[in-house]
N, C-alpha and C. Protein backbone atom coordinates (compact mmCIF):
# COMPACT_ATOMS: atom_id res chain seq x y z
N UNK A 1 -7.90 -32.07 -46.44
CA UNK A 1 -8.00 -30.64 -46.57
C UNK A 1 -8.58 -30.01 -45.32
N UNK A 2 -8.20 -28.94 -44.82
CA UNK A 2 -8.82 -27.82 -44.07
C UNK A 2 -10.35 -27.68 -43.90
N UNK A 3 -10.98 -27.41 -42.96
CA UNK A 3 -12.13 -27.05 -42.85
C UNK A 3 -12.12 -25.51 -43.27
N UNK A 4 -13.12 -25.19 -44.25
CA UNK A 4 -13.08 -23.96 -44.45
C UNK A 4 -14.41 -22.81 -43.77
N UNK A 5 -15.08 -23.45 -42.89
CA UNK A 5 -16.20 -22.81 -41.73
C UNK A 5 -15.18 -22.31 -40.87
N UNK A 6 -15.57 -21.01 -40.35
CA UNK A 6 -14.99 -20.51 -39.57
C UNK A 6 -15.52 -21.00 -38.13
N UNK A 7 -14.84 -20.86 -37.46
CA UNK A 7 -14.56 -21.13 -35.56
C UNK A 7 -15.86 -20.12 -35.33
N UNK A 8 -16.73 -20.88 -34.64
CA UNK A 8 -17.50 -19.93 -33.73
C UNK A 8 -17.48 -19.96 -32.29
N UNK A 9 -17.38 -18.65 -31.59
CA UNK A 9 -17.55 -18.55 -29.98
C UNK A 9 -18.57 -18.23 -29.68
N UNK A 10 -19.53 -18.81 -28.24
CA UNK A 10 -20.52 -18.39 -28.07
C UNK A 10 -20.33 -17.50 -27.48
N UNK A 11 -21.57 -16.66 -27.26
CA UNK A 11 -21.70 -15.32 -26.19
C UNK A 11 -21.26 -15.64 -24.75
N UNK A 12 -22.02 -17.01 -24.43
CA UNK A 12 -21.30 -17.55 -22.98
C UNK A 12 -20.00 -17.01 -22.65
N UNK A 13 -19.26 -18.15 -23.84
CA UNK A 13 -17.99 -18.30 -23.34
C UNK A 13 -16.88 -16.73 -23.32
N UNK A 14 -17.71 -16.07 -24.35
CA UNK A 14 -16.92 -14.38 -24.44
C UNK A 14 -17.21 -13.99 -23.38
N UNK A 15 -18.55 -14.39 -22.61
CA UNK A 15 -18.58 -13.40 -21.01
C UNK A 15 -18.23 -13.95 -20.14
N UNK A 16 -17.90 -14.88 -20.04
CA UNK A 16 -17.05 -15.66 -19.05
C UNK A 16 -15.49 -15.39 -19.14
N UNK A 17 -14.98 -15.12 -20.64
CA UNK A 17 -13.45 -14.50 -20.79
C UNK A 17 -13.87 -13.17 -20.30
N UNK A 18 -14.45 -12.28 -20.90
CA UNK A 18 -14.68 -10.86 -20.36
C UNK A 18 -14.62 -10.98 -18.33
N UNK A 19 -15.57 -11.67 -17.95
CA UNK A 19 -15.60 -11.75 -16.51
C UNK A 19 -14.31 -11.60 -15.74
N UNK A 20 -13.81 -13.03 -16.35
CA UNK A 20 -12.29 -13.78 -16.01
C UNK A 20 -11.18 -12.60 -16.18
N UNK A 21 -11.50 -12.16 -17.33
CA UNK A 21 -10.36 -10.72 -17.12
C UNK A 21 -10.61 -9.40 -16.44
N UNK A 22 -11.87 -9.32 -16.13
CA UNK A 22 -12.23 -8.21 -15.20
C UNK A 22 -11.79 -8.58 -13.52
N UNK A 23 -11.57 -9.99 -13.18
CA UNK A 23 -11.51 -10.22 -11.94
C UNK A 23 -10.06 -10.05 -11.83
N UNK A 24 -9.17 -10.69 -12.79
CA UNK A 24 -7.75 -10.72 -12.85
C UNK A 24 -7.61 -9.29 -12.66
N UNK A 25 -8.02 -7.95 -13.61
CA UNK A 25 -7.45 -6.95 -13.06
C UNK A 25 -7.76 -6.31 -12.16
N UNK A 26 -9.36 -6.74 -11.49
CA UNK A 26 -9.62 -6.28 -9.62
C UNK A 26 -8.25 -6.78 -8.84
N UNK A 27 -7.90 -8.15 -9.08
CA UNK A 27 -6.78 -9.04 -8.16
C UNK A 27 -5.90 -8.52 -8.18
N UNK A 28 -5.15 -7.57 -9.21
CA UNK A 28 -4.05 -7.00 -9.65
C UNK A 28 -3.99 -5.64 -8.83
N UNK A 29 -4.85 -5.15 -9.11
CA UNK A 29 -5.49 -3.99 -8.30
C UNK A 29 -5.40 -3.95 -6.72
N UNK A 30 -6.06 -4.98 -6.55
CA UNK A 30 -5.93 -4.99 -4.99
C UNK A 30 -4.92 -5.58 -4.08
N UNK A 31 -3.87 -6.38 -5.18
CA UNK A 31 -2.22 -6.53 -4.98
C UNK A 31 -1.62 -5.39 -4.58
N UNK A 32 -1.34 -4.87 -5.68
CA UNK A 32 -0.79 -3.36 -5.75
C UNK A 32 -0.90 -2.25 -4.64
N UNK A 33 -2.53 -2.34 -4.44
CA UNK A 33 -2.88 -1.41 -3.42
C UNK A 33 -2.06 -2.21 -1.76
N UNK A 34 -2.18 -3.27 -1.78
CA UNK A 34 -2.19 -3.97 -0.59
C UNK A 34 -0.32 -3.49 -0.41
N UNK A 35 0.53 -3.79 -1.77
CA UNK A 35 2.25 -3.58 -1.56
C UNK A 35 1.92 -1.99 -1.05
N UNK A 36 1.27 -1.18 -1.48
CA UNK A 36 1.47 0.60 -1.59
C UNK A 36 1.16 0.60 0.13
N UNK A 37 0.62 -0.09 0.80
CA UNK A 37 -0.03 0.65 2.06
C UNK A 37 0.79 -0.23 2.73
N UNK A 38 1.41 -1.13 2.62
CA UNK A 38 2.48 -2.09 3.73
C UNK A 38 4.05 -1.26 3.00
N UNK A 39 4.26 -0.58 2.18
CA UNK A 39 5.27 0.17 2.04
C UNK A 39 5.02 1.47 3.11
N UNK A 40 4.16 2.08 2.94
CA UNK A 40 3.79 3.59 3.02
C UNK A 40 3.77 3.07 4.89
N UNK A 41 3.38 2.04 5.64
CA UNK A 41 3.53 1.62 6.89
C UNK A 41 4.98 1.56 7.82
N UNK A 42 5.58 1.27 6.55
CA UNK A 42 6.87 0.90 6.91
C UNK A 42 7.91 2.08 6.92
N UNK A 43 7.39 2.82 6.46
CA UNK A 43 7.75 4.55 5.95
C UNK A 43 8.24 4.79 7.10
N UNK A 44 6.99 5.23 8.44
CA UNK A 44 6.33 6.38 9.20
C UNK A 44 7.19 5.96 10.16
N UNK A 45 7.95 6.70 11.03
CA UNK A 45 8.93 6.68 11.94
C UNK A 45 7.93 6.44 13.36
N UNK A 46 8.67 5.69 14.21
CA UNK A 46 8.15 5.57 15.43
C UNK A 46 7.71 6.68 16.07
N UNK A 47 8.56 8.24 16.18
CA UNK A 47 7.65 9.11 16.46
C UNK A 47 7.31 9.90 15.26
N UNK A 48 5.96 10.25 15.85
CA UNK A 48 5.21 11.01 14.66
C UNK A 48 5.34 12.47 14.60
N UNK A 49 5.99 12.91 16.03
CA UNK A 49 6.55 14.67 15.75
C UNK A 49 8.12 14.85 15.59
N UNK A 50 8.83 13.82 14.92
CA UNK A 50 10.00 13.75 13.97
C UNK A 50 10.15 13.23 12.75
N UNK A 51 10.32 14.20 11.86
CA UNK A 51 11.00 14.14 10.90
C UNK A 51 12.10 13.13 10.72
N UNK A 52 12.00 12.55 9.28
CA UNK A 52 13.26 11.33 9.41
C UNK A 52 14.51 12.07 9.22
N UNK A 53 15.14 11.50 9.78
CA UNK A 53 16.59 12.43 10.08
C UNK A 53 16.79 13.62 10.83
N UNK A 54 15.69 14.44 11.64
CA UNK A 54 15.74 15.24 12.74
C UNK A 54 15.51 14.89 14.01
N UNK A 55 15.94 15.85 14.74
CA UNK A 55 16.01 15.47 16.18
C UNK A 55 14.45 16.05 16.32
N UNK A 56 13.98 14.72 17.83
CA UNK A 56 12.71 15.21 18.09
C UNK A 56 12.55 16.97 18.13
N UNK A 57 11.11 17.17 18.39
CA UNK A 57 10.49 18.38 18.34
C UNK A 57 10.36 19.11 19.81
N UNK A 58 10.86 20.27 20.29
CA UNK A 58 11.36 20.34 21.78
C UNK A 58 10.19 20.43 22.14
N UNK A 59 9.63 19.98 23.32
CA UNK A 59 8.71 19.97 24.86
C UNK A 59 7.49 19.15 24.00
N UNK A 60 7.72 17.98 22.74
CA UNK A 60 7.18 17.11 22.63
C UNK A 60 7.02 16.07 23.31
N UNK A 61 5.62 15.39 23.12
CA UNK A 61 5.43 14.14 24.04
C UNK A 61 6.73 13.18 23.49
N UNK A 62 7.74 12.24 24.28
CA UNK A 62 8.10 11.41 23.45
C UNK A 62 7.78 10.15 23.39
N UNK A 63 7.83 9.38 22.94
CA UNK A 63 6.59 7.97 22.27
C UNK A 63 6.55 6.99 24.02
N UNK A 64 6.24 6.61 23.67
CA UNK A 64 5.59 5.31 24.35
C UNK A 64 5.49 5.78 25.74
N UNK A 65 5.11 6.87 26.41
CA UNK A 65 4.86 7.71 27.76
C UNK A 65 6.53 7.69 28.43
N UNK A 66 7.22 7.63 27.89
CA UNK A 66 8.44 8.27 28.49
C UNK A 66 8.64 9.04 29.05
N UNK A 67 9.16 9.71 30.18
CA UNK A 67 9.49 11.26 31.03
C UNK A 67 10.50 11.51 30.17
N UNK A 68 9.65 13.11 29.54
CA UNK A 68 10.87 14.38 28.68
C UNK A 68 12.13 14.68 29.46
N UNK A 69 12.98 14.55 28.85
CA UNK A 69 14.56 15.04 29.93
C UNK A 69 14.16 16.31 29.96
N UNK A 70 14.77 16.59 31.34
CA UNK A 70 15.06 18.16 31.42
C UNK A 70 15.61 18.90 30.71
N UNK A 71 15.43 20.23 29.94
CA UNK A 71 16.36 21.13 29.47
C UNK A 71 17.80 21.90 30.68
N UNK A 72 18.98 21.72 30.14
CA UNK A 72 19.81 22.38 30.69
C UNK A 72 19.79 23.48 30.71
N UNK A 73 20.00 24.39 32.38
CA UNK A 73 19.96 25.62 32.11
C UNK A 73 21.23 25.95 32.44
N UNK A 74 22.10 27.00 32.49
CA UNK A 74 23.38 27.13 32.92
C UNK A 74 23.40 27.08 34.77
N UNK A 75 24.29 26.79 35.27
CA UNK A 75 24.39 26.60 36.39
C UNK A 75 25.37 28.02 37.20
């Protein structure tokens, strides 16, 4: 036949599960955060005074110390 005493847990072992699941969802946490900021990196266009899909911004610096082309004037 069955034991009919119920199962006891100590306090230990409940704060050691409590712990164990507080760390799992820091780890989860700081997964998440870690994908959001290597996405949000990967975003940002090489220059930072264009818009994705516009042409640079006129008599802006352009990236990496490049000389700005001249504007055409009529001849």
């Amino acid at each position: 036949m069955a034991s009919s005493s119920k199962k006891k847990t100590t306090m230990a072992k409940i704060m050691r599960e409590h712990r164990l699941r507080e760390q799992r969802a820091e780890k989860q946490l700081r997964k998440e955060a870690r994908k959001l900021a290597a996405a949000q990196a990967s975003e940002q266009p090489d220059d930072p005074t264009a818009a994705p899909g516009q042409p640079p911004v006129e008599g802006a610096e352009p990236p990496h110390g490049e000389p700005a082309a001249e504007p055409l004037t009529g001849a």
